[in-house]
C-alpha atoms as a PDB file:
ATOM      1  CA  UNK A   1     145.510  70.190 123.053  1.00  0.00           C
ATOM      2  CA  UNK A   2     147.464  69.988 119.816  1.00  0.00           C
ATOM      3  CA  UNK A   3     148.161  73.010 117.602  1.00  0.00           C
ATOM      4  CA  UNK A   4     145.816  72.043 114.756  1.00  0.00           C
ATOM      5  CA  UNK A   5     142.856  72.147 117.935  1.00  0.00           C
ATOM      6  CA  UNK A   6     143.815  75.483 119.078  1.00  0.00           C
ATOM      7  CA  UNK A   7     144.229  76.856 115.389  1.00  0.00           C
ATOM      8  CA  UNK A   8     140.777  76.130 114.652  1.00  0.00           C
ATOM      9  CA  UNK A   9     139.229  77.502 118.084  1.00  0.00           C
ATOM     10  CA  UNK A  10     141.107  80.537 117.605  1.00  0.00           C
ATOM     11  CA  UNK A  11     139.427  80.823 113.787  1.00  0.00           C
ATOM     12  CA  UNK A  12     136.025  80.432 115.695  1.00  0.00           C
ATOM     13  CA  UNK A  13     136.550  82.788 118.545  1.00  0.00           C
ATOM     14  CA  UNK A  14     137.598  85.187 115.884  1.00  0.00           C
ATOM     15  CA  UNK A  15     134.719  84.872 113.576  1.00  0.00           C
ATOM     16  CA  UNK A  16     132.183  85.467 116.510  1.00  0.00           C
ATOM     17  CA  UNK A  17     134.108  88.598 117.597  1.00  0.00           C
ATOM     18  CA  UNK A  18     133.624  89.669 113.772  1.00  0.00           C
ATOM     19  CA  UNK A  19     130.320  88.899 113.775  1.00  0.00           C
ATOM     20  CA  UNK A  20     129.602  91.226 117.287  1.00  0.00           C
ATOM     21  CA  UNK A  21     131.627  94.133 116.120  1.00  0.00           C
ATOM     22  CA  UNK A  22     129.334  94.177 112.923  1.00  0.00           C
ATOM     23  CA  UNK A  23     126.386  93.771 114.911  1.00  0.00           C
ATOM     24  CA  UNK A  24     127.121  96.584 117.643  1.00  0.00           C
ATOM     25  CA  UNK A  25     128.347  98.773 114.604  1.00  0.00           C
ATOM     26  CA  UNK A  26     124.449  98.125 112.904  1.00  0.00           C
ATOM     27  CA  UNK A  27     122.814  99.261 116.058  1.00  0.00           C
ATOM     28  CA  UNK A  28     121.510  95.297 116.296  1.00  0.00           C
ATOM     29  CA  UNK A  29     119.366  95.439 113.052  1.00  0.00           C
ATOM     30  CA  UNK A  30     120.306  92.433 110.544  1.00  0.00           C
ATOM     31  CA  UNK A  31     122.686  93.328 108.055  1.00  0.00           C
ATOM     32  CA  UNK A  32     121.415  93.030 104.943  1.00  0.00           C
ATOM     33  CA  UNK A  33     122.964  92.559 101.496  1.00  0.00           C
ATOM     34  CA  UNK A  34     122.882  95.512  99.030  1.00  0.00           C
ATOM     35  CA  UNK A  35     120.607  94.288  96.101  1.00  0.00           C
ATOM     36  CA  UNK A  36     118.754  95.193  93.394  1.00  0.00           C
ATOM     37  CA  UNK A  37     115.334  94.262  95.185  1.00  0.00           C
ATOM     38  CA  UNK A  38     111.830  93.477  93.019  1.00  0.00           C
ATOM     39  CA  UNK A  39     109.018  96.259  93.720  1.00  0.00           C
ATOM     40  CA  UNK A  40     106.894  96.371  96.425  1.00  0.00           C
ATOM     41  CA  UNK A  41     103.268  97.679  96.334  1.00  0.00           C
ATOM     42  CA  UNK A  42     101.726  98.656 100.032  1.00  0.00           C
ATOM     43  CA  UNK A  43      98.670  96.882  98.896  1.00  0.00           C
ATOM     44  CA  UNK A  44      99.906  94.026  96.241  1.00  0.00           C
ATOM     45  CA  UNK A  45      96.792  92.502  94.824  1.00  0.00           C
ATOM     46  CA  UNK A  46      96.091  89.868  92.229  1.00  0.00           C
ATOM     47  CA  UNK A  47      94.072  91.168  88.870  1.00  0.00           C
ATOM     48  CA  UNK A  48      91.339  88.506  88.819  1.00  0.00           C
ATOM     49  CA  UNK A  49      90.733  86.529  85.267  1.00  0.00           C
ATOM     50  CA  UNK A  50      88.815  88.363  82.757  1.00  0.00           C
ATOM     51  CA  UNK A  51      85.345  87.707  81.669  1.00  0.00           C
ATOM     52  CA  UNK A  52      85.324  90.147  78.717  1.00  0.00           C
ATOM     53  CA  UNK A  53      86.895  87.339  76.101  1.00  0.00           C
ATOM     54  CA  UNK A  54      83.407  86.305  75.863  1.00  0.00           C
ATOM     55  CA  UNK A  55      81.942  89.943  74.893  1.00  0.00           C
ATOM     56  CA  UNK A  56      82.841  93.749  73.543  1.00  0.00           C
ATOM     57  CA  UNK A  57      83.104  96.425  75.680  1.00  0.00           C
ATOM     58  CA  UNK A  58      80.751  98.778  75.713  1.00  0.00           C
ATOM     59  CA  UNK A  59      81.159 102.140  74.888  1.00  0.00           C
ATOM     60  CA  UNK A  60      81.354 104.725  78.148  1.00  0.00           C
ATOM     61  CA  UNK A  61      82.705 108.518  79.517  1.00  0.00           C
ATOM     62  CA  UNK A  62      85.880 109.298  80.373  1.00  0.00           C
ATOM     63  CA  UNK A  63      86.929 112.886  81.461  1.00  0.00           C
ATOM     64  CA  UNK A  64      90.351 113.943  79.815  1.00  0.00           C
ATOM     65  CA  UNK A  65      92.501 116.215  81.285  1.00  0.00           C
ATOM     66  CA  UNK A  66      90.897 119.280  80.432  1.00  0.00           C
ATOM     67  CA  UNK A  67      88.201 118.280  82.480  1.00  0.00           C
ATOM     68  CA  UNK A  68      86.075 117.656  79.248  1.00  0.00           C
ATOM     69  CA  UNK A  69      83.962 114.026  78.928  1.00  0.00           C
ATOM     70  CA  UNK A  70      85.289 111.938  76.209  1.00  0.00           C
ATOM     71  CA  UNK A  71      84.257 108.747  75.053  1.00  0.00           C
ATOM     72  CA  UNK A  72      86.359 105.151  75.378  1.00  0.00           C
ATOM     73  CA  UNK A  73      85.530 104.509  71.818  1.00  0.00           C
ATOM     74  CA  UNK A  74      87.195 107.639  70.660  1.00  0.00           C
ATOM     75  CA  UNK A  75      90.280 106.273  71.872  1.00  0.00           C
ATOM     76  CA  UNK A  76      90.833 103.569  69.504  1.00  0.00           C
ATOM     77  CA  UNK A  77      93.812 102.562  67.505  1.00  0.00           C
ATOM     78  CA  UNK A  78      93.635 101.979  63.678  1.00  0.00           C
ATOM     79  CA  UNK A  79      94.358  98.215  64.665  1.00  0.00           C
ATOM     80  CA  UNK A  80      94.567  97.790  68.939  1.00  0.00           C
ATOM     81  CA  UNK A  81      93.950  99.571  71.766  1.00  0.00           C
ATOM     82  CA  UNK A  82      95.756  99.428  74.728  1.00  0.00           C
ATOM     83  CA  UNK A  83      94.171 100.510  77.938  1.00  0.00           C
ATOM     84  CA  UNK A  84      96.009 100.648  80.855  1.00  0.00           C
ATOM     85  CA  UNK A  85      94.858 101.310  84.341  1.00  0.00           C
ATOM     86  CA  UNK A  86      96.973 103.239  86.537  1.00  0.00           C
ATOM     87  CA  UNK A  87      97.320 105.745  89.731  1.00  0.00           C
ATOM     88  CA  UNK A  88      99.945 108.329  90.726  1.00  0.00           C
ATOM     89  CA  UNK A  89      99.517 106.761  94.264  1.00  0.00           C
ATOM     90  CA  UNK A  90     101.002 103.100  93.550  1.00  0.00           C
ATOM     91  CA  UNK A  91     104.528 102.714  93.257  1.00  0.00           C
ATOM     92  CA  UNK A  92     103.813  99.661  90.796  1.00  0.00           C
ATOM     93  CA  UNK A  93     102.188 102.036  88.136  1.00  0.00           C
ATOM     94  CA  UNK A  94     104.843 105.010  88.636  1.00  0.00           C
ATOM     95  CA  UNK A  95     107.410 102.228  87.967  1.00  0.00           C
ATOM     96  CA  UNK A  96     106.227 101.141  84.361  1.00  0.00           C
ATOM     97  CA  UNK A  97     106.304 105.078  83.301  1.00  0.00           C
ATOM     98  CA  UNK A  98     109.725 104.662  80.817  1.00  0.00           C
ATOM     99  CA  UNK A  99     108.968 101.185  79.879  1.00  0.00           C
ATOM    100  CA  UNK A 100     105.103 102.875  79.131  1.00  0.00           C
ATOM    101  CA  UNK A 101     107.126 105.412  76.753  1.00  0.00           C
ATOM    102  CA  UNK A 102     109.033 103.118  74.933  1.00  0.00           C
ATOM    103  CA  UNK A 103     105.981 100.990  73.794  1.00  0.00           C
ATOM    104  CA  UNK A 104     103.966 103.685  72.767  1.00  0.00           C
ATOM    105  CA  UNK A 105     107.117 104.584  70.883  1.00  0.00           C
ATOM    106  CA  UNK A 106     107.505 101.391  69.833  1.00  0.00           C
ATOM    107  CA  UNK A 107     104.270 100.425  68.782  1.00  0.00           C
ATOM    108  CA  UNK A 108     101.625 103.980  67.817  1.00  0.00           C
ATOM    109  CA  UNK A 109     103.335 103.988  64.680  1.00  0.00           C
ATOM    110  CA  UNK A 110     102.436 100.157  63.916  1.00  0.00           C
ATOM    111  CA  UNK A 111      98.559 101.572  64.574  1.00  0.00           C
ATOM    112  CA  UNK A 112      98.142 100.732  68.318  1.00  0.00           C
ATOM    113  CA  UNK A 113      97.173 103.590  70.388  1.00  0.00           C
ATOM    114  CA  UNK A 114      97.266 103.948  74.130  1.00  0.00           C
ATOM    115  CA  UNK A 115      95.407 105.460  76.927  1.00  0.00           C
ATOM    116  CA  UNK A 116      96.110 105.527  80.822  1.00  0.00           C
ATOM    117  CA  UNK A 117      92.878 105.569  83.052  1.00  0.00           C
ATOM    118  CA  UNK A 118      93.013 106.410  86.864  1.00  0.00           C
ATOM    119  CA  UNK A 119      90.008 105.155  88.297  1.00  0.00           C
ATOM    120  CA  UNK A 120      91.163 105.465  92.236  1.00  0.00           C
ATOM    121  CA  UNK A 121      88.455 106.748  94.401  1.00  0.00           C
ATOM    122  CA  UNK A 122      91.401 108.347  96.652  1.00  0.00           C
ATOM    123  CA  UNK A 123      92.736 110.531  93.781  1.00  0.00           C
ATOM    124  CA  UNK A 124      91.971 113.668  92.452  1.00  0.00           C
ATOM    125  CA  UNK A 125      91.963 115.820  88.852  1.00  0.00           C
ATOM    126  CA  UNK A 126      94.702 117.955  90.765  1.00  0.00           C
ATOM    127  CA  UNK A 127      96.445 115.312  91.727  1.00  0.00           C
ATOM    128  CA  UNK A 128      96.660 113.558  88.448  1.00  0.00           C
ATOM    129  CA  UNK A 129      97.391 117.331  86.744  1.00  0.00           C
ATOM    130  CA  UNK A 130     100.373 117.492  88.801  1.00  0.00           C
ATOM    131  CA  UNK A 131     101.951 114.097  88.658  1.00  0.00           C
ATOM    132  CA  UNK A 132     101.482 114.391  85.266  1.00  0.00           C
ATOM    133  CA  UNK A 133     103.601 117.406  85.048  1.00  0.00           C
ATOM    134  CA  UNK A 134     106.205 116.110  87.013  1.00  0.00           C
ATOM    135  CA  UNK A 135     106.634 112.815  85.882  1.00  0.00           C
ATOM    136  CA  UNK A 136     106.697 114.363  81.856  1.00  0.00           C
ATOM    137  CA  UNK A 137     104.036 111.377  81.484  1.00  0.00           C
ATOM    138  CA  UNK A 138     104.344 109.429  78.093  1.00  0.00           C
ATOM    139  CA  UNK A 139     100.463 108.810  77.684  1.00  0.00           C
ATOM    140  CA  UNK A 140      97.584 110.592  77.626  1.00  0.00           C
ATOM    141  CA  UNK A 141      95.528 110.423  81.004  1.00  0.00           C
ATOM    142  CA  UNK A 142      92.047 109.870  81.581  1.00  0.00           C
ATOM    143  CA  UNK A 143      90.065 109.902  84.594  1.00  0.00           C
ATOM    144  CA  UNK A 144      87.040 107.325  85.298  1.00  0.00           C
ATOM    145  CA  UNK A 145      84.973 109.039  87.851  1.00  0.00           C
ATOM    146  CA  UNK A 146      83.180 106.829  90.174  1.00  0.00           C
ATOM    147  CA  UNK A 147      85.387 103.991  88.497  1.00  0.00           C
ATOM    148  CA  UNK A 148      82.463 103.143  85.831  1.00  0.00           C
ATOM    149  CA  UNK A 149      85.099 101.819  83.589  1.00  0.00           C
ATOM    150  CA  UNK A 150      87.246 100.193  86.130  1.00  0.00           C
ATOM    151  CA  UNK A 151      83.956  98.196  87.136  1.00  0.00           C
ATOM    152  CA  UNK A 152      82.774  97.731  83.338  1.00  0.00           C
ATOM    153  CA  UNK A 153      86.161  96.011  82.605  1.00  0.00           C
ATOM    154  CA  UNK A 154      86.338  94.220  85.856  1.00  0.00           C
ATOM    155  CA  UNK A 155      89.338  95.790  86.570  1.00  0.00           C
ATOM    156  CA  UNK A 156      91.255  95.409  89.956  1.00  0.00           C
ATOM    157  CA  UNK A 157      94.667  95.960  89.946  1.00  0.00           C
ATOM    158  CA  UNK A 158      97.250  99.227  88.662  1.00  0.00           C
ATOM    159  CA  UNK A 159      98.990  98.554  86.566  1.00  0.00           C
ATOM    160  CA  UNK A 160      96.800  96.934  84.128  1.00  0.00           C
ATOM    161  CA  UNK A 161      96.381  96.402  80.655  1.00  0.00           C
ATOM    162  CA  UNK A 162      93.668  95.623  78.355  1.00  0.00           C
ATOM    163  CA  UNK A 163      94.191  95.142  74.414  1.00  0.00           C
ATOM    164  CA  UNK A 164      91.459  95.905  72.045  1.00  0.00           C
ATOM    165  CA  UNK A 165      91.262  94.933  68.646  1.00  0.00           C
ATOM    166  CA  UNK A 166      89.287  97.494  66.383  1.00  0.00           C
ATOM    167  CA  UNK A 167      85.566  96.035  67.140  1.00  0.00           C
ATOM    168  CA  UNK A 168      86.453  96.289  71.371  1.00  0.00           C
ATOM    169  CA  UNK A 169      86.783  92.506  71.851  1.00  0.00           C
ATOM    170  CA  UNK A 170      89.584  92.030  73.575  1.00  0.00           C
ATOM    171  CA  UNK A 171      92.467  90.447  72.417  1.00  0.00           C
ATOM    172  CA  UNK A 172      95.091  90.450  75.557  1.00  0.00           C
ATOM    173  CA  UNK A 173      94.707  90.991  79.078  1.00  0.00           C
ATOM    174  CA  UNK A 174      96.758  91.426  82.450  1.00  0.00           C
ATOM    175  CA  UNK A 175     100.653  92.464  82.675  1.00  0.00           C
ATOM    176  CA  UNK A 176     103.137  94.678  81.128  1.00  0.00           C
ATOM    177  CA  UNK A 177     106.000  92.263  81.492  1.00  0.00           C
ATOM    178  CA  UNK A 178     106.764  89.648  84.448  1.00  0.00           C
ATOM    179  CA  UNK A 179     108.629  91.921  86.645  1.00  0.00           C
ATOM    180  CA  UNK A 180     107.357  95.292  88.646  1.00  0.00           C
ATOM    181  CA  UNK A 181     110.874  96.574  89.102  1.00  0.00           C
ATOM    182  CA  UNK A 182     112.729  96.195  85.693  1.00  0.00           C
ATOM    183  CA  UNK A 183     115.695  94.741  86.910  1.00  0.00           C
ATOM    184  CA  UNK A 184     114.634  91.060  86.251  1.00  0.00           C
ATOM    185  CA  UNK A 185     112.429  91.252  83.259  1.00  0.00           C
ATOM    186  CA  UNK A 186     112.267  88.172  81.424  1.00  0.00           C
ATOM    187  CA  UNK A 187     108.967  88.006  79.892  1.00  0.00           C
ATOM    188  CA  UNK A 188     108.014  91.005  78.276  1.00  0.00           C
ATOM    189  CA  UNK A 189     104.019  89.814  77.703  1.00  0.00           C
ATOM    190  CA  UNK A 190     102.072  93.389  76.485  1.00  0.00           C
ATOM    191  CA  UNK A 191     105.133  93.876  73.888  1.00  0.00           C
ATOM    192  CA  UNK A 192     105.372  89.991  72.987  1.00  0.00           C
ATOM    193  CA  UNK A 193     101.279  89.866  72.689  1.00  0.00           C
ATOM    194  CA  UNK A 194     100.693  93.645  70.358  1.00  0.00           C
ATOM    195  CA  UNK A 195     103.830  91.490  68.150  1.00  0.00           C
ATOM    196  CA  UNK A 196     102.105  88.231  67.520  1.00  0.00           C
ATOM    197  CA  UNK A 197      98.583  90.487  67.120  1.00  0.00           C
ATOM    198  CA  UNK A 198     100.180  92.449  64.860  1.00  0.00           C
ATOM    199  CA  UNK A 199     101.300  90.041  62.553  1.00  0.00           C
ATOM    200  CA  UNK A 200      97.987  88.266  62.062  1.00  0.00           C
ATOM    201  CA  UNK A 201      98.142  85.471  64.704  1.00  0.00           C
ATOM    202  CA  UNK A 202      96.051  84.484  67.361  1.00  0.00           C
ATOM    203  CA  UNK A 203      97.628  84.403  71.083  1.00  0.00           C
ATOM    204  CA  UNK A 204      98.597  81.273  72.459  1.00  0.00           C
ATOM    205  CA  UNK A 205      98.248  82.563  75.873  1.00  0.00           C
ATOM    206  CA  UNK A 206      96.279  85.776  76.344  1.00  0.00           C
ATOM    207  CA  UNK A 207      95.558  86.627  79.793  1.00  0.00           C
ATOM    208  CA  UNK A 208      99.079  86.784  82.331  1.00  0.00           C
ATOM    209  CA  UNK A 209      97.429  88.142  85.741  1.00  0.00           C
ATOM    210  CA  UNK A 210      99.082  91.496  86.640  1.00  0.00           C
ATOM    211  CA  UNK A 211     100.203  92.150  90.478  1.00  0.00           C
ATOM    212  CA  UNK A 212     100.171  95.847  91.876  1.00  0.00           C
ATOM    213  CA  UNK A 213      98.038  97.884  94.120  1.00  0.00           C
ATOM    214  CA  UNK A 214      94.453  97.419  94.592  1.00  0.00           C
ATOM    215  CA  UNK A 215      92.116  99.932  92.667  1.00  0.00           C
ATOM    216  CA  UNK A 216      90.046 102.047  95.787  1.00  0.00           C
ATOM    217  CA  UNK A 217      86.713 101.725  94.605  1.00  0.00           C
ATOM    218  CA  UNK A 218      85.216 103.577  97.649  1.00  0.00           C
ATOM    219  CA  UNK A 219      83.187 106.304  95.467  1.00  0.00           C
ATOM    220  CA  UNK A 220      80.820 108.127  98.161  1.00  0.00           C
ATOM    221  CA  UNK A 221      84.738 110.040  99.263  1.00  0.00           C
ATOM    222  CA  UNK A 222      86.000 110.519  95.624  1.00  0.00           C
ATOM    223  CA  UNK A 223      86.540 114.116  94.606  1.00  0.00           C
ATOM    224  CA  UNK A 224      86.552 113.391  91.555  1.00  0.00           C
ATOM    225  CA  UNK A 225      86.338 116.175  89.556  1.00  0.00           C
ATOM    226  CA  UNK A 226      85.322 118.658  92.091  1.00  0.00           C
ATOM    227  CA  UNK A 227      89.121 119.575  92.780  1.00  0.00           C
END
């Protein structure tokens, strides 16, 4: 066997003995690369299309923090609304809460208001009290008992966003931007869609599905606003 053989068996022998040390050293799980991975929902869900293009929305009670019934049309913007549905129990919705505070930011003083519904069935007043608290959250918070606005709007998914132009037709529908996490953002579609409403035009595309966690819409174990 000539030396150029036994060179390159002794490259392989040493690569597997590599590979076992790393392996015994793991405990036997796969070794996996350290990375900046996209946002996972437990239950990742699909927002289905929109049928409100083709009507307004209807006017309806909402219960504001307080505890104190408020109406949806009260909400609205001197030029768009933008509701967004959300829950302190996905891990999709908690991750949009900076980029949520830089629109509003961004975009109240251009006349665009915003307003964060939780229409869960599994949540709770206290519950929404105290991750509001915590998380120092940048919108105000309404709750939709027995998810009568979640099911007026046809909405399925947290997070997601509805824009309302100043009669309640709606004007854009679906996702914040492309990407749950924030580390790969490339389309930013609620901030690109309140621009081109803003200056007078008419959406090209105006519905981009969102993906997050299903709303619960199981109403008969809500506690609502008894907590």
């Amino acid at each position: 066997m000539n030396s150029s053989v036994l060179w390159r068996v002794a490259v392989f022998v040493g690569a597997l003995v590599i590979l076992a040390v790393v392996f015994l050293l793991s405990g036997g799980d796969e070794v996996a690369p350290v990375t900046d991975e996209a946002l996972v929902c437990q239950d990742d869900a699909v927002a289905l299309v929109s049928p409100l293009f083709q009507r307004t929305v209807d006017d309806i009670a909402l219960y504001g923090m307080d505890r104190r019934p408020v109406m949806l049309h009260e909400l609205a913007g001197t030029y768009f609304t933008v509701v967004i549905f959300c829950s302190y129990r996905c891990p999709c919705s908690d991750g949009y809460v900076d980029r949520l505070d830089t629109l509003r930011q961004i975009y109240e003083p251009r006349g665009v208001r915003f307003a964060a519904i939780h229409s869960n069935a599994d949540e709770t007043m206290d519950g929404m009290t105290q991750y509001i608290q915590r998380k120092n959250y940048p919108l105000p918070v309404y709750r939709d008992d027995l998810t009568a606005a979640a099911d007026m709007m046809e909405a399925t998914v947290t997070p997601e966003v509805f824009v309302f132009d100043t009669l309640w037709a709606l004007q854009y529908h679906g996702r914040i931007d492309d990407d749950k996490s924030g580390f790969f953002v490339e389309d930013r579609s609620l901030s690109n869609a309140l621009d081109t409403l803003l200056s007078g035009r008419l959406l090209a595309v105006r519905e981009k599905l969102s993906l997050g966690c299903a709303i619960v819409r199981n109403s008969h174990d809500s506690e609502g606003l008894k907590e």
